[in-house]
C-alpha atoms as a PDB file:
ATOM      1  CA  UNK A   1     -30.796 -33.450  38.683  1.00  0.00           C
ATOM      2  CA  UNK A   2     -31.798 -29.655  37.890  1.00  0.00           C
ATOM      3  CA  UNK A   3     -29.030 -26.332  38.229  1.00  0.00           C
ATOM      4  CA  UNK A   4     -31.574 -23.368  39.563  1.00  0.00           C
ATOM      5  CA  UNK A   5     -31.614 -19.928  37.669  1.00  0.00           C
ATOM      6  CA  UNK A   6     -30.501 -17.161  40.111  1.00  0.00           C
ATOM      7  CA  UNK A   7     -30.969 -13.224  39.331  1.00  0.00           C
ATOM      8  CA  UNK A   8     -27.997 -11.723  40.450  1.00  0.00           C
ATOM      9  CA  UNK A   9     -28.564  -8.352  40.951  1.00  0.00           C
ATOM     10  CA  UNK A  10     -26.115  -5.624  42.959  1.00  0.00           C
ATOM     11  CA  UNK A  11     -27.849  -4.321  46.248  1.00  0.00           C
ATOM     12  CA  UNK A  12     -27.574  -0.919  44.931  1.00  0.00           C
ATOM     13  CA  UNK A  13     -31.466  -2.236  43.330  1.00  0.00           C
ATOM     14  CA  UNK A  14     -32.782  -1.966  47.180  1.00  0.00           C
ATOM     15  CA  UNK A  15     -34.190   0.787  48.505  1.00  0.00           C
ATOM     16  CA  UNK A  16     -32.569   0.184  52.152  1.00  0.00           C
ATOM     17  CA  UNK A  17     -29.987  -1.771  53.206  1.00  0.00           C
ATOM     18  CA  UNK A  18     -30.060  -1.519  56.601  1.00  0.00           C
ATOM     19  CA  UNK A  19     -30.019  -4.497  58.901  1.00  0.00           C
ATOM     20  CA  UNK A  20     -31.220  -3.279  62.361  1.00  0.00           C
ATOM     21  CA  UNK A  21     -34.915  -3.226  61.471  1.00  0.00           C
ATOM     22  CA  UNK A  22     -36.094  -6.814  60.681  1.00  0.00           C
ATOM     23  CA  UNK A  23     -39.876  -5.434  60.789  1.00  0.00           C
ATOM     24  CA  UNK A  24     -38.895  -3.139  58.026  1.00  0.00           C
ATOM     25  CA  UNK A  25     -37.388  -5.777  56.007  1.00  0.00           C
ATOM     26  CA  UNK A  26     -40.346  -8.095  56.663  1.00  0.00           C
ATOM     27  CA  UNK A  27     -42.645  -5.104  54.863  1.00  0.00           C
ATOM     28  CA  UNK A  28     -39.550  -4.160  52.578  1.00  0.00           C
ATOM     29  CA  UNK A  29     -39.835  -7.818  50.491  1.00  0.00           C
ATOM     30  CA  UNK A  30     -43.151  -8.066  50.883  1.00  0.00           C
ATOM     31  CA  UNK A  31     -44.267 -12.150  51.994  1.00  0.00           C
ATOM     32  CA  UNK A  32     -41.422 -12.869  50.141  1.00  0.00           C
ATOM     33  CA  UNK A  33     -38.815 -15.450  52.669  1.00  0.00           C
ATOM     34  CA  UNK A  34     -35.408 -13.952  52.444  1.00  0.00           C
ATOM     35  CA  UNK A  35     -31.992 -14.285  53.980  1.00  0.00           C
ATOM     36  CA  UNK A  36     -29.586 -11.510  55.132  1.00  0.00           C
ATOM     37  CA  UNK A  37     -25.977 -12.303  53.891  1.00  0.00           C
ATOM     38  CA  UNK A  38     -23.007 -10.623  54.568  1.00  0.00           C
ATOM     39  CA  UNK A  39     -23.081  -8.101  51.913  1.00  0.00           C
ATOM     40  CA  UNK A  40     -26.784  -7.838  50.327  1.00  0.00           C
ATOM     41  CA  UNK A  41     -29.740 -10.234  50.586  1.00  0.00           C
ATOM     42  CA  UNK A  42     -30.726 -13.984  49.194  1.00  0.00           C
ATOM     43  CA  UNK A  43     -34.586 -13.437  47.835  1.00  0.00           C
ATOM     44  CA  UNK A  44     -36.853 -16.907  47.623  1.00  0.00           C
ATOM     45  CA  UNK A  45     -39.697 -15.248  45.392  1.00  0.00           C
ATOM     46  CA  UNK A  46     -42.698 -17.118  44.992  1.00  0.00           C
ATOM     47  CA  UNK A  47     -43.308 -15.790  41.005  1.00  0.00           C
ATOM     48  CA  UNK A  48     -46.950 -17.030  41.043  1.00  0.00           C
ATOM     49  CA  UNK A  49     -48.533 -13.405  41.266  1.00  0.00           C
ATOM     50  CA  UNK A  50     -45.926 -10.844  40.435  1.00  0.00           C
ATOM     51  CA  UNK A  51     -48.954  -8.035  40.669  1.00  0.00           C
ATOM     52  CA  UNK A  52     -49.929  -9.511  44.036  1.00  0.00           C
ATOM     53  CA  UNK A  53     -50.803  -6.673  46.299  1.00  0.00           C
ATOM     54  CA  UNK A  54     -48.607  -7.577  48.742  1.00  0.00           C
ATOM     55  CA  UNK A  55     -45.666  -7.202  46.467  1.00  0.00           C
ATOM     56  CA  UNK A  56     -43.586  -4.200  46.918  1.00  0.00           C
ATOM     57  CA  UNK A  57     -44.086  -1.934  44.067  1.00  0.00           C
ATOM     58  CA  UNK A  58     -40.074  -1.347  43.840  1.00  0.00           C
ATOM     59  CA  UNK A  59     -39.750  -4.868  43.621  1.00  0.00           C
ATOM     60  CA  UNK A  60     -42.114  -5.646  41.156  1.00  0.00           C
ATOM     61  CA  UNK A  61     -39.671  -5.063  37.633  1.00  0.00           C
ATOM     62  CA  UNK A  62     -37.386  -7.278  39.378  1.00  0.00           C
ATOM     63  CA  UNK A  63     -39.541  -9.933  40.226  1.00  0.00           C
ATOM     64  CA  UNK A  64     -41.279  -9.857  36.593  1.00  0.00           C
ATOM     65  CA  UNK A  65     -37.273 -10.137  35.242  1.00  0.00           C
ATOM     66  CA  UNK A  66     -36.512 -13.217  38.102  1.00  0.00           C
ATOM     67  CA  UNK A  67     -39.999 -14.806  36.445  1.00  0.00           C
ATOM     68  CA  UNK A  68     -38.737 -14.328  32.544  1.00  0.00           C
ATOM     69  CA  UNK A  69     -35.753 -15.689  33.443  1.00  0.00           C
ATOM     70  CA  UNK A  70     -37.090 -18.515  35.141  1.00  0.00           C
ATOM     71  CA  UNK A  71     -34.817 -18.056  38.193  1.00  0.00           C
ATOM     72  CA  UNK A  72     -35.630 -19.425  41.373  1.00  0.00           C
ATOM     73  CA  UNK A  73     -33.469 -16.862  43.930  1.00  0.00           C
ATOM     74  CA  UNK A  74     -32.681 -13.226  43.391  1.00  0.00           C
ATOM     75  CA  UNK A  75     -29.417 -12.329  45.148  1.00  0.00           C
ATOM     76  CA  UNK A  76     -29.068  -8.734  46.239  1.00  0.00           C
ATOM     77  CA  UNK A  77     -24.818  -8.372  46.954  1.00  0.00           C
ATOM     78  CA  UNK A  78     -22.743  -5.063  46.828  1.00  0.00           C
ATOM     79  CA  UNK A  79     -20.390  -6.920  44.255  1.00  0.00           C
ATOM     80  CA  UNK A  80     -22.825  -7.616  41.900  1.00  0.00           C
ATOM     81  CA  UNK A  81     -23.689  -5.972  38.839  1.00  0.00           C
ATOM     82  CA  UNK A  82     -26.123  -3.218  38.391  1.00  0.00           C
ATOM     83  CA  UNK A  83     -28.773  -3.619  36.083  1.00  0.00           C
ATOM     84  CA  UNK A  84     -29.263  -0.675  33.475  1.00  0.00           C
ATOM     85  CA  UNK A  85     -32.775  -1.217  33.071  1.00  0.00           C
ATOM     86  CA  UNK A  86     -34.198  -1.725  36.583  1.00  0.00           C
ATOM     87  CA  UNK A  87     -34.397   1.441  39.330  1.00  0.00           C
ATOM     88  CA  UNK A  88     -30.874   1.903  41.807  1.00  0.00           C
ATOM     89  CA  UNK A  89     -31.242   3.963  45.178  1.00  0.00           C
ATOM     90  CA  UNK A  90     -28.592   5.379  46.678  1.00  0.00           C
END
């Protein structure tokens, strides 16, 4: 049996949070296969290549953080805490 790593991270860390557009999300996360929740997002980052191209550049530092932290999901959710040393948008 294994317990997953998760980066919790508060949704203030993404630059849009609106759910109409799912083509904007699609580009937003990059390839990256994600979930909308009620309140933020569930990430499943493939860590491979952080500097892939296709990675948003925004999302890069937090990828590179999931991947040092060897954590397997990155949940994006209003009640989360905001990380001092990674960008916020308003």
């Amino acid at each position: 049996m294994a317990i997953a790593k998760c980066l919790d991270l508060s949704i203030s860390h993404v630059p849009t949070t609106d759910h109409s557009g799912y083509p904007l999300f699609k580009s937003l996360f990059g390839n990256h296969r994600y979930c909308v929740a009620d309140y933020g997002f569930v990430v499943f980052p493939c860590l491979d290549d952080v500097q892939d191209d296709t990675n948003p550049k925004w999302l890069i530092p937090i990828l590179e953080k999931a991947k040092k932290s060897n954590c397997i999901l990155i949940n994006f959710d209003m009640d989360a805490p905001v990380d001092k040393t990674l960008k916020t948008y308003e």
